[in-house]
N, C-alpha and C. Protein backbone atom coordinates (compact mmCIF):
# COMPACT_ATOMS: atom_id res chain seq x y z
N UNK A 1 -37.63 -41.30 53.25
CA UNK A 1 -37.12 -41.42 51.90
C UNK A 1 -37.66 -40.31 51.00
N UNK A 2 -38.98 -39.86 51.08
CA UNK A 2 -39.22 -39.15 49.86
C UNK A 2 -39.07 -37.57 50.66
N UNK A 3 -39.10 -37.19 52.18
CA UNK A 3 -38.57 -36.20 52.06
C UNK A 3 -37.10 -35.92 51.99
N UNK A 4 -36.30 -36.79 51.67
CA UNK A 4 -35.09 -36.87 51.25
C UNK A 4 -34.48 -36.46 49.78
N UNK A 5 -35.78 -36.97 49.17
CA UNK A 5 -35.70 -37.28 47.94
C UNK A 5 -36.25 -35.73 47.24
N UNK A 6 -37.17 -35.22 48.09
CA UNK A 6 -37.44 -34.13 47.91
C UNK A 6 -36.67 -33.28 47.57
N UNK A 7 -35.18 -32.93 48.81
CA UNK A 7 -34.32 -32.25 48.89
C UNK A 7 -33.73 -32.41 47.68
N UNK A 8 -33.54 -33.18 46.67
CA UNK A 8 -32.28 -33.09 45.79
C UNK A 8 -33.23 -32.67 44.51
N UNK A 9 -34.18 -32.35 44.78
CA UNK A 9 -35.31 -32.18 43.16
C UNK A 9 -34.56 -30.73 42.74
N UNK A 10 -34.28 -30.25 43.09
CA UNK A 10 -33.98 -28.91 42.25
C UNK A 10 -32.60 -29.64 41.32
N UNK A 11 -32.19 -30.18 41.74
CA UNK A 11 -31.48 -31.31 40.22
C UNK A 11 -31.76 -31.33 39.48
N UNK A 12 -33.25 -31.73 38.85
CA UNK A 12 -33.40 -32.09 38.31
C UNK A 12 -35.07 -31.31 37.55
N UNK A 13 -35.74 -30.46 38.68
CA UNK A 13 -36.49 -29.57 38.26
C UNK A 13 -36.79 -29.46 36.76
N UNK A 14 -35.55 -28.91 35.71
CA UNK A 14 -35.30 -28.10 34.61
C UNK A 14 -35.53 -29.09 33.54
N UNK A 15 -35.97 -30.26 33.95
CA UNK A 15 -36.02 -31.78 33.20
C UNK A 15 -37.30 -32.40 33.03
N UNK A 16 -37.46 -32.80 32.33
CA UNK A 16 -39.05 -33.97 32.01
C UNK A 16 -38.63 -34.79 33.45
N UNK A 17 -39.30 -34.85 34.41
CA UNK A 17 -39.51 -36.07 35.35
C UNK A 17 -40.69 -36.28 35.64
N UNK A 18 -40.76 -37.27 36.66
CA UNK A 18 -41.80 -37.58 37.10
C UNK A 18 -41.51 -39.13 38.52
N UNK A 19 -42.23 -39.27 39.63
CA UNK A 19 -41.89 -39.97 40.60
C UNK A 19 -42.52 -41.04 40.31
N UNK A 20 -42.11 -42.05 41.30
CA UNK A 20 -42.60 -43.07 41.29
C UNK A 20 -43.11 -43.60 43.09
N UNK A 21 -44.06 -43.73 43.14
CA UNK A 21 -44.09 -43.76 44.61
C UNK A 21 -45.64 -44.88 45.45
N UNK A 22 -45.10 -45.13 46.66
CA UNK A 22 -46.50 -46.04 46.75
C UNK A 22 -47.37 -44.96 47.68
N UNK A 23 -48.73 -44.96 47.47
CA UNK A 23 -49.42 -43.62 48.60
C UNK A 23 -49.32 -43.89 49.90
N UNK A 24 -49.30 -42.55 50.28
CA UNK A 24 -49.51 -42.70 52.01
C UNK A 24 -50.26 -40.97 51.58
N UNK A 25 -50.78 -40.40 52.90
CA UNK A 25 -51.76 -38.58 52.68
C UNK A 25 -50.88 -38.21 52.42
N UNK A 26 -49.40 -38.04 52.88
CA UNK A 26 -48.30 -36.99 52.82
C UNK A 26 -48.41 -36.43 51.21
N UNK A 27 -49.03 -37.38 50.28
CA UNK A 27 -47.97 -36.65 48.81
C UNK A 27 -49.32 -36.49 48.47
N UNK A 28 -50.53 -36.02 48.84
CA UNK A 28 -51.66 -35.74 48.07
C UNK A 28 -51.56 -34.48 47.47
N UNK A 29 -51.30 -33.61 48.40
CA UNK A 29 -50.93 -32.22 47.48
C UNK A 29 -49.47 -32.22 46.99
N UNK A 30 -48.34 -32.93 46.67
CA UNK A 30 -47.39 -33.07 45.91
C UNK A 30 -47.84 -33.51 44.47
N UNK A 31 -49.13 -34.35 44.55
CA UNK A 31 -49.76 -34.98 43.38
C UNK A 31 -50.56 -33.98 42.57
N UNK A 32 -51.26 -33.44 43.18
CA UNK A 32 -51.29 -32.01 42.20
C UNK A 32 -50.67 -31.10 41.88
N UNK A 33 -49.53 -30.76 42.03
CA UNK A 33 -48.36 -30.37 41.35
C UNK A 33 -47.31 -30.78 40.45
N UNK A 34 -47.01 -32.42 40.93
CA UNK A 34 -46.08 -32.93 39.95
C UNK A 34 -46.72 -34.53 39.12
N UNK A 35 -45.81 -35.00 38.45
CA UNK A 35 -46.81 -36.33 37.86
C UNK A 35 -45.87 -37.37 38.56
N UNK A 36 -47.16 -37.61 39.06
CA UNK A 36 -46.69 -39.01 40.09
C UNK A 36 -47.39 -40.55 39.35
N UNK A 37 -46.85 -41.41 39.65
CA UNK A 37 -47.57 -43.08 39.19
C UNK A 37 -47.37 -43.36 40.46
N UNK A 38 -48.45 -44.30 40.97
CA UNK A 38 -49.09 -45.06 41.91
C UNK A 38 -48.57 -46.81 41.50
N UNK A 39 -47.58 -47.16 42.79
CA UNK A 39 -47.10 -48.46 42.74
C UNK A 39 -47.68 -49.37 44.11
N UNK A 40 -47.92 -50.39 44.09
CA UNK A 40 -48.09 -51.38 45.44
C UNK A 40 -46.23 -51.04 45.94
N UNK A 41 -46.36 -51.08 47.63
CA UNK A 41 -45.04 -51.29 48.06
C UNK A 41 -44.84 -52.47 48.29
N UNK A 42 -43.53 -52.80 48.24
CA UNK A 42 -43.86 -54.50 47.99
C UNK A 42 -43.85 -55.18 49.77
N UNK A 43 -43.12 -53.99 50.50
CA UNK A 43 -43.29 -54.79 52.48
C UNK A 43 -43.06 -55.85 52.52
N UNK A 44 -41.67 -56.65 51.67
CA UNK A 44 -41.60 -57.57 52.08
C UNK A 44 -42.48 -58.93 51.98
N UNK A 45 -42.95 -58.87 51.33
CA UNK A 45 -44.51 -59.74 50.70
C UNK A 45 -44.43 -59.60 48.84
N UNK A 46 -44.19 -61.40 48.74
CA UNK A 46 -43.67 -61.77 47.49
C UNK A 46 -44.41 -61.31 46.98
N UNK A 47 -46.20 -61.23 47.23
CA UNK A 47 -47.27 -60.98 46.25
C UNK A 47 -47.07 -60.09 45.79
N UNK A 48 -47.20 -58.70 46.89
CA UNK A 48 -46.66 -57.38 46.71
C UNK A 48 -45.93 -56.94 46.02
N UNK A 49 -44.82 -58.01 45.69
CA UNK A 49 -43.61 -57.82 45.26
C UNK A 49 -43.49 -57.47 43.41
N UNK A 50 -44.13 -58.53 43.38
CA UNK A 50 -44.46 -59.52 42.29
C UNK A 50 -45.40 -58.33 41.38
N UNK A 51 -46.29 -57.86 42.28
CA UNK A 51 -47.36 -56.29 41.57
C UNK A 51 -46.52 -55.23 41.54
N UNK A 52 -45.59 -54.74 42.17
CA UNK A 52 -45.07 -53.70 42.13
C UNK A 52 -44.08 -54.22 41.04
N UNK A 53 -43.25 -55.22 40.58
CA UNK A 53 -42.60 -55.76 39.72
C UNK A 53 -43.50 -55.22 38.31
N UNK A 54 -44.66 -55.97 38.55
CA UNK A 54 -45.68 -55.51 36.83
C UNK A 54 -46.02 -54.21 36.93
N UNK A 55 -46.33 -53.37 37.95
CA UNK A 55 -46.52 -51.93 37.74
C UNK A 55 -45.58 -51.14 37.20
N UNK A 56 -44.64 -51.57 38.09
CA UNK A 56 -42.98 -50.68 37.59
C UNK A 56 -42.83 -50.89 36.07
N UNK A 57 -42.78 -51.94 35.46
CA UNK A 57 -42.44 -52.60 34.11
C UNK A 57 -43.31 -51.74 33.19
N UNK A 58 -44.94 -51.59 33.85
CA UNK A 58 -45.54 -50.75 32.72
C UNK A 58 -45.55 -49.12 33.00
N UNK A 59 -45.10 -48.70 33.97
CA UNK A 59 -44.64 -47.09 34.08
C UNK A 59 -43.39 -47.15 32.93
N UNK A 60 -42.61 -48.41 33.36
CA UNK A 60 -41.10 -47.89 32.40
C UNK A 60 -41.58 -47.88 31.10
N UNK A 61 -42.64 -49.02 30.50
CA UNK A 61 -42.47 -49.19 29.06
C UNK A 61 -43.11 -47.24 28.59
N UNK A 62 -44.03 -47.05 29.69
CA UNK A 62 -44.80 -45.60 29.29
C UNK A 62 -44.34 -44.57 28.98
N UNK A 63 -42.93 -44.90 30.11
CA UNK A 63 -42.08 -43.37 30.39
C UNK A 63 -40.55 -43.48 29.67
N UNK A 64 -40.04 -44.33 29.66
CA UNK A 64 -39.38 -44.73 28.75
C UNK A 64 -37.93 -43.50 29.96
N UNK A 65 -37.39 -43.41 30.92
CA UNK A 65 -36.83 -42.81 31.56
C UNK A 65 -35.29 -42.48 30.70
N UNK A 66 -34.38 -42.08 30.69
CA UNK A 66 -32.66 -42.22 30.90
C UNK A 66 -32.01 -42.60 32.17
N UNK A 67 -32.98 -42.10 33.27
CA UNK A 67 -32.02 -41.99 34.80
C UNK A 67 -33.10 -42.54 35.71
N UNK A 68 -32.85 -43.24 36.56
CA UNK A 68 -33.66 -43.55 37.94
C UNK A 68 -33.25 -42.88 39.40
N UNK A 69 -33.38 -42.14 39.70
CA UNK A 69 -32.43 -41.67 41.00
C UNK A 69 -33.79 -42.12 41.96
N UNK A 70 -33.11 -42.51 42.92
CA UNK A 70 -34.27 -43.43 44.43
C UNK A 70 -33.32 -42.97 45.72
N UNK A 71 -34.44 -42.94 46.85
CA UNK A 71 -33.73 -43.00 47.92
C UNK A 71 -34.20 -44.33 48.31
N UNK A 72 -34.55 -44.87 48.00
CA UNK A 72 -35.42 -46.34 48.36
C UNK A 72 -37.21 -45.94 48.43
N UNK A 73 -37.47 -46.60 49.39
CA UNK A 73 -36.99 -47.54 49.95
C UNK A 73 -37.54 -49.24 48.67
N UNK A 74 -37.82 -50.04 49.44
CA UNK A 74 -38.36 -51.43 48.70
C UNK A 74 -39.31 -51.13 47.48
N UNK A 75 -39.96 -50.07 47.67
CA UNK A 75 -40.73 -49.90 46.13
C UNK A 75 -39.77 -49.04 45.08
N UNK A 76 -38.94 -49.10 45.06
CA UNK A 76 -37.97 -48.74 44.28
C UNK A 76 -36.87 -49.74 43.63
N UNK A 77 -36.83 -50.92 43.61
CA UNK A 77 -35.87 -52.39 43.49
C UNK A 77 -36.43 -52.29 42.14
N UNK A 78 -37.57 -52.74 42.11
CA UNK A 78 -38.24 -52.86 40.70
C UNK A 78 -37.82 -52.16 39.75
N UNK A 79 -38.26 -50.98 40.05
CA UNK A 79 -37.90 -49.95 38.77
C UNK A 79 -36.54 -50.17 38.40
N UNK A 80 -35.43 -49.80 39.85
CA UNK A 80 -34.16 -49.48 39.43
C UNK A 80 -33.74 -51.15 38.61
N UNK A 81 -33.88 -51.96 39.07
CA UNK A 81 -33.84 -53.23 38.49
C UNK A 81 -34.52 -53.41 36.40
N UNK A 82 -35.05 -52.51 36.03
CA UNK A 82 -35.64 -52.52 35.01
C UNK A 82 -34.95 -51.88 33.96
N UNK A 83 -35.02 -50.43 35.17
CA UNK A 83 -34.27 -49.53 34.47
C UNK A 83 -32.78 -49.97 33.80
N UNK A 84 -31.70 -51.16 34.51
CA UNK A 84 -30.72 -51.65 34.65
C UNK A 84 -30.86 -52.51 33.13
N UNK A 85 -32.31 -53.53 33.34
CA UNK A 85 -32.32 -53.87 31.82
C UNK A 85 -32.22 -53.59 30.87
N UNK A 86 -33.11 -52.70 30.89
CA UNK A 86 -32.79 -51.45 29.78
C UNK A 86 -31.30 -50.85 29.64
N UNK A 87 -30.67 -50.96 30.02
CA UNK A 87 -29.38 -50.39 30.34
C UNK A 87 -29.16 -48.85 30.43
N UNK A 88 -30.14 -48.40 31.01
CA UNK A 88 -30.32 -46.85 31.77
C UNK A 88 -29.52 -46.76 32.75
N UNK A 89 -29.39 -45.55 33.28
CA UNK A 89 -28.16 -45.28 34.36
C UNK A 89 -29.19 -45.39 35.64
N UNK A 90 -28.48 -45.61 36.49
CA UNK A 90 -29.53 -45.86 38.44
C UNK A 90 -28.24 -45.30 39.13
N UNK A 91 -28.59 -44.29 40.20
CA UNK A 91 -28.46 -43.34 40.98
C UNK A 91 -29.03 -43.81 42.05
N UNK A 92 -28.75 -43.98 43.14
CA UNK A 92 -28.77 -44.52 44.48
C UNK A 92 -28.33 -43.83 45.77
N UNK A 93 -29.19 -43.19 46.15
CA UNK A 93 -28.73 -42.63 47.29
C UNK A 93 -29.48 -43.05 48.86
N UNK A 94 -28.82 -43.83 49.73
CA UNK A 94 -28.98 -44.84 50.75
C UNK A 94 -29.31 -43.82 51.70
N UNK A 95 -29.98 -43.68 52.03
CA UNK A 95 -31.27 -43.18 53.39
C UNK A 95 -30.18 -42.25 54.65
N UNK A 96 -30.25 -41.11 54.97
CA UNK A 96 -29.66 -40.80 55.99
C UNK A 96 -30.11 -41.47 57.28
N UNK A 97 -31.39 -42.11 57.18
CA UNK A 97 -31.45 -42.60 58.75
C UNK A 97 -30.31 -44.07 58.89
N UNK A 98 -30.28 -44.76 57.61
CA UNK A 98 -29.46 -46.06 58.03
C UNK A 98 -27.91 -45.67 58.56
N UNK A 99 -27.41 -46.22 59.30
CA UNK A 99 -26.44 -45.72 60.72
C UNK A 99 -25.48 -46.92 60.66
N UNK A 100 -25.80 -48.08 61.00
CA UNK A 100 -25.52 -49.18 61.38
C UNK A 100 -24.73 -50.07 60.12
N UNK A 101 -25.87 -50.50 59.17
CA UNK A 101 -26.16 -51.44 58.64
C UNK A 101 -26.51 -51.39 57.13
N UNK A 102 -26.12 -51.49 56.26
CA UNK A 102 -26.71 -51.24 54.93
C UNK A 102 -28.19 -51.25 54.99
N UNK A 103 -29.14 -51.14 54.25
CA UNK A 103 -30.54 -51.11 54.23
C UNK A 103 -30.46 -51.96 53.21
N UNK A 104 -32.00 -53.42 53.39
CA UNK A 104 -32.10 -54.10 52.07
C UNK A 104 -32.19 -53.59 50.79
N UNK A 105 -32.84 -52.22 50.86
CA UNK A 105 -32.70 -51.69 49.46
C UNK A 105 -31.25 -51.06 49.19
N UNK A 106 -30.83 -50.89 49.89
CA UNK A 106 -29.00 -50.43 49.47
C UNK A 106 -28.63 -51.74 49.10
N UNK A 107 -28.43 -52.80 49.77
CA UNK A 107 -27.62 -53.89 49.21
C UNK A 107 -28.41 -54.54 48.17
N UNK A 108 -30.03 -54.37 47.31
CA UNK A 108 -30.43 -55.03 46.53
C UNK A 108 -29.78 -54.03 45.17
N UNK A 109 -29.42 -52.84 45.72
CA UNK A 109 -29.49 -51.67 44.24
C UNK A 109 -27.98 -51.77 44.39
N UNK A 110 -26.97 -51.73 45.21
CA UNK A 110 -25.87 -51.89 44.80
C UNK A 110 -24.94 -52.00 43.35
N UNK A 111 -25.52 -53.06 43.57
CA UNK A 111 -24.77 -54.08 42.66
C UNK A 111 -24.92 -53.46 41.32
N UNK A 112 -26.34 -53.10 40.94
CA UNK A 112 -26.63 -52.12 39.77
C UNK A 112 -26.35 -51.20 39.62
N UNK A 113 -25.96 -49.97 40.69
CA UNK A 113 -25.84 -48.68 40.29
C UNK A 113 -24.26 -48.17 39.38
N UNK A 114 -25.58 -46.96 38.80
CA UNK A 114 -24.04 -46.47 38.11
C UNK A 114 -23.63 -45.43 39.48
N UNK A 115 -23.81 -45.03 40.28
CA UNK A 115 -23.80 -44.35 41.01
C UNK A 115 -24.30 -44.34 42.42
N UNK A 116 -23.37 -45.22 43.32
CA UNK A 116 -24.41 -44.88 44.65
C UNK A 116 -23.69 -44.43 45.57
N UNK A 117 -24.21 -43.33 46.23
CA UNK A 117 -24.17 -42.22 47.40
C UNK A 117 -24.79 -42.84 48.24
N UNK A 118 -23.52 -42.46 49.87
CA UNK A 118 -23.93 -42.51 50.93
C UNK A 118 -24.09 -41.50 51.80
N UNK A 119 -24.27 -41.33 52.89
CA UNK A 119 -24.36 -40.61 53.79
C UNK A 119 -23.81 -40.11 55.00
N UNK A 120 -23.49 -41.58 55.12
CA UNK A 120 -22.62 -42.01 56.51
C UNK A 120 -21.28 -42.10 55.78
N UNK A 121 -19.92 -41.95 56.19
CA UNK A 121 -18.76 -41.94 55.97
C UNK A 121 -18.63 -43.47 56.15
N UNK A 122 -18.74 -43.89 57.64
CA UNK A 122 -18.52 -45.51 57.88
C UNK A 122 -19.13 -46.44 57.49
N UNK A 123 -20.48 -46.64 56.14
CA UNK A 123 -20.86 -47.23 55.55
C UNK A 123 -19.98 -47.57 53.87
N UNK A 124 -19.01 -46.94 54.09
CA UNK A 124 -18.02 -47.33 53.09
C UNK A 124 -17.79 -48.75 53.14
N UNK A 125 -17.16 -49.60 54.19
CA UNK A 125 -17.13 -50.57 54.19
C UNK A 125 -18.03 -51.36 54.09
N UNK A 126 -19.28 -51.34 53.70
CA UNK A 126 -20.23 -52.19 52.96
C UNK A 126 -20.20 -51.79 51.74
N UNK A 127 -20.48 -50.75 51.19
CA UNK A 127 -20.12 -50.55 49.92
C UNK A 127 -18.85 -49.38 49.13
N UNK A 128 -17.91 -50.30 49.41
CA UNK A 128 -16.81 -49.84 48.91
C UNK A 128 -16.75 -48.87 47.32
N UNK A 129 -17.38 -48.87 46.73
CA UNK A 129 -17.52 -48.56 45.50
C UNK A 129 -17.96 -47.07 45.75
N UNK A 130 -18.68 -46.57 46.76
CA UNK A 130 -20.26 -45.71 47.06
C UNK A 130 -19.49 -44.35 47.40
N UNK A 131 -19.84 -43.40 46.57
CA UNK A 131 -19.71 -42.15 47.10
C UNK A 131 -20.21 -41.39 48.15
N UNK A 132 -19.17 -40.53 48.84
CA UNK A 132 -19.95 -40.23 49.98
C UNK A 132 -20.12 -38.64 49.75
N UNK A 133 -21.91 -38.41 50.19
CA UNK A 133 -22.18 -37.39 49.04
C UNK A 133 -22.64 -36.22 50.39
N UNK A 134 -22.33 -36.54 51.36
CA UNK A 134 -22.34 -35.77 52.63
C UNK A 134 -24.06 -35.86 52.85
N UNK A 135 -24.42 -34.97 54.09
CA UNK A 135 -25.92 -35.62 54.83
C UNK A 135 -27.00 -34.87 54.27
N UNK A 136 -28.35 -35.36 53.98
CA UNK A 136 -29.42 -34.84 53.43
C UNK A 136 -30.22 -34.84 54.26
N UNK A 137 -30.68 -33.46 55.04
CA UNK A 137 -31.40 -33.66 55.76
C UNK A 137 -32.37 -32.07 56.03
């Protein structure tokens, strides 16, 4: 997801941003370059869930966004879900590895996006609505 997510940053480069992400080593030196916030991932674990829910809520009240763009995965529901309250725009772009099957975070952000991109051509028929924004890879 986030070297996915990587690929489309020159989008948005020229703009106030900033990520949202849970750690793993990979983004230690990404973190001294860009401004990152530190979220619990939620893995499927209500507790988890439930913290990354109150973390997300106080990045948004901080950052106060216009746009959410995510490749997922599950630590991303929250925000885009917030962002939605707010009635901000959410950008969704569903994982080049999913093949098969929607991903839980595709079918939880669905429903919200102003915008969601796929990857796969034959994932149209799960989400009929979803642009297909060709492969990121």
């Amino acid at each position: 997801h986030f070297k996915q997510l990587l690929k489309l940053a020159p989008s948005w480069q020229e703009h106030d941003h900033f990520y949202v992400l849970f750690y793993k080593p990979i983004i230690d030196k990404f973190m001294q370059k860009e401004k990152v916030y530190l979220v619990r991932s939620p893995e499927r674990n209500p507790i988890m869930f439930l913290i990354n829910i109150l973390q997300s809520f106080n990045i948004y009240l901080k950052t106060k966004p216009d746009v959410i763009i995510s490749t997922g995965a599950g630590v991303a529901i929250a925000m885009c879900y917030i962002a939605k309250l707010f009635r901000k725009k959410v950008i969704y772009v569903e994982d080049w590895c999913i093949v098969d099957k929607p991903s839980v975070t595709g079918r939880c952000v669905y429903p919200i996006s102003d915008l969601f991109i796929i990857q796969r051509k034959h994932l149209k028929k799960f989400y009929p609505n979803a642009e297909y924004g060709g492969e990121i890879f």
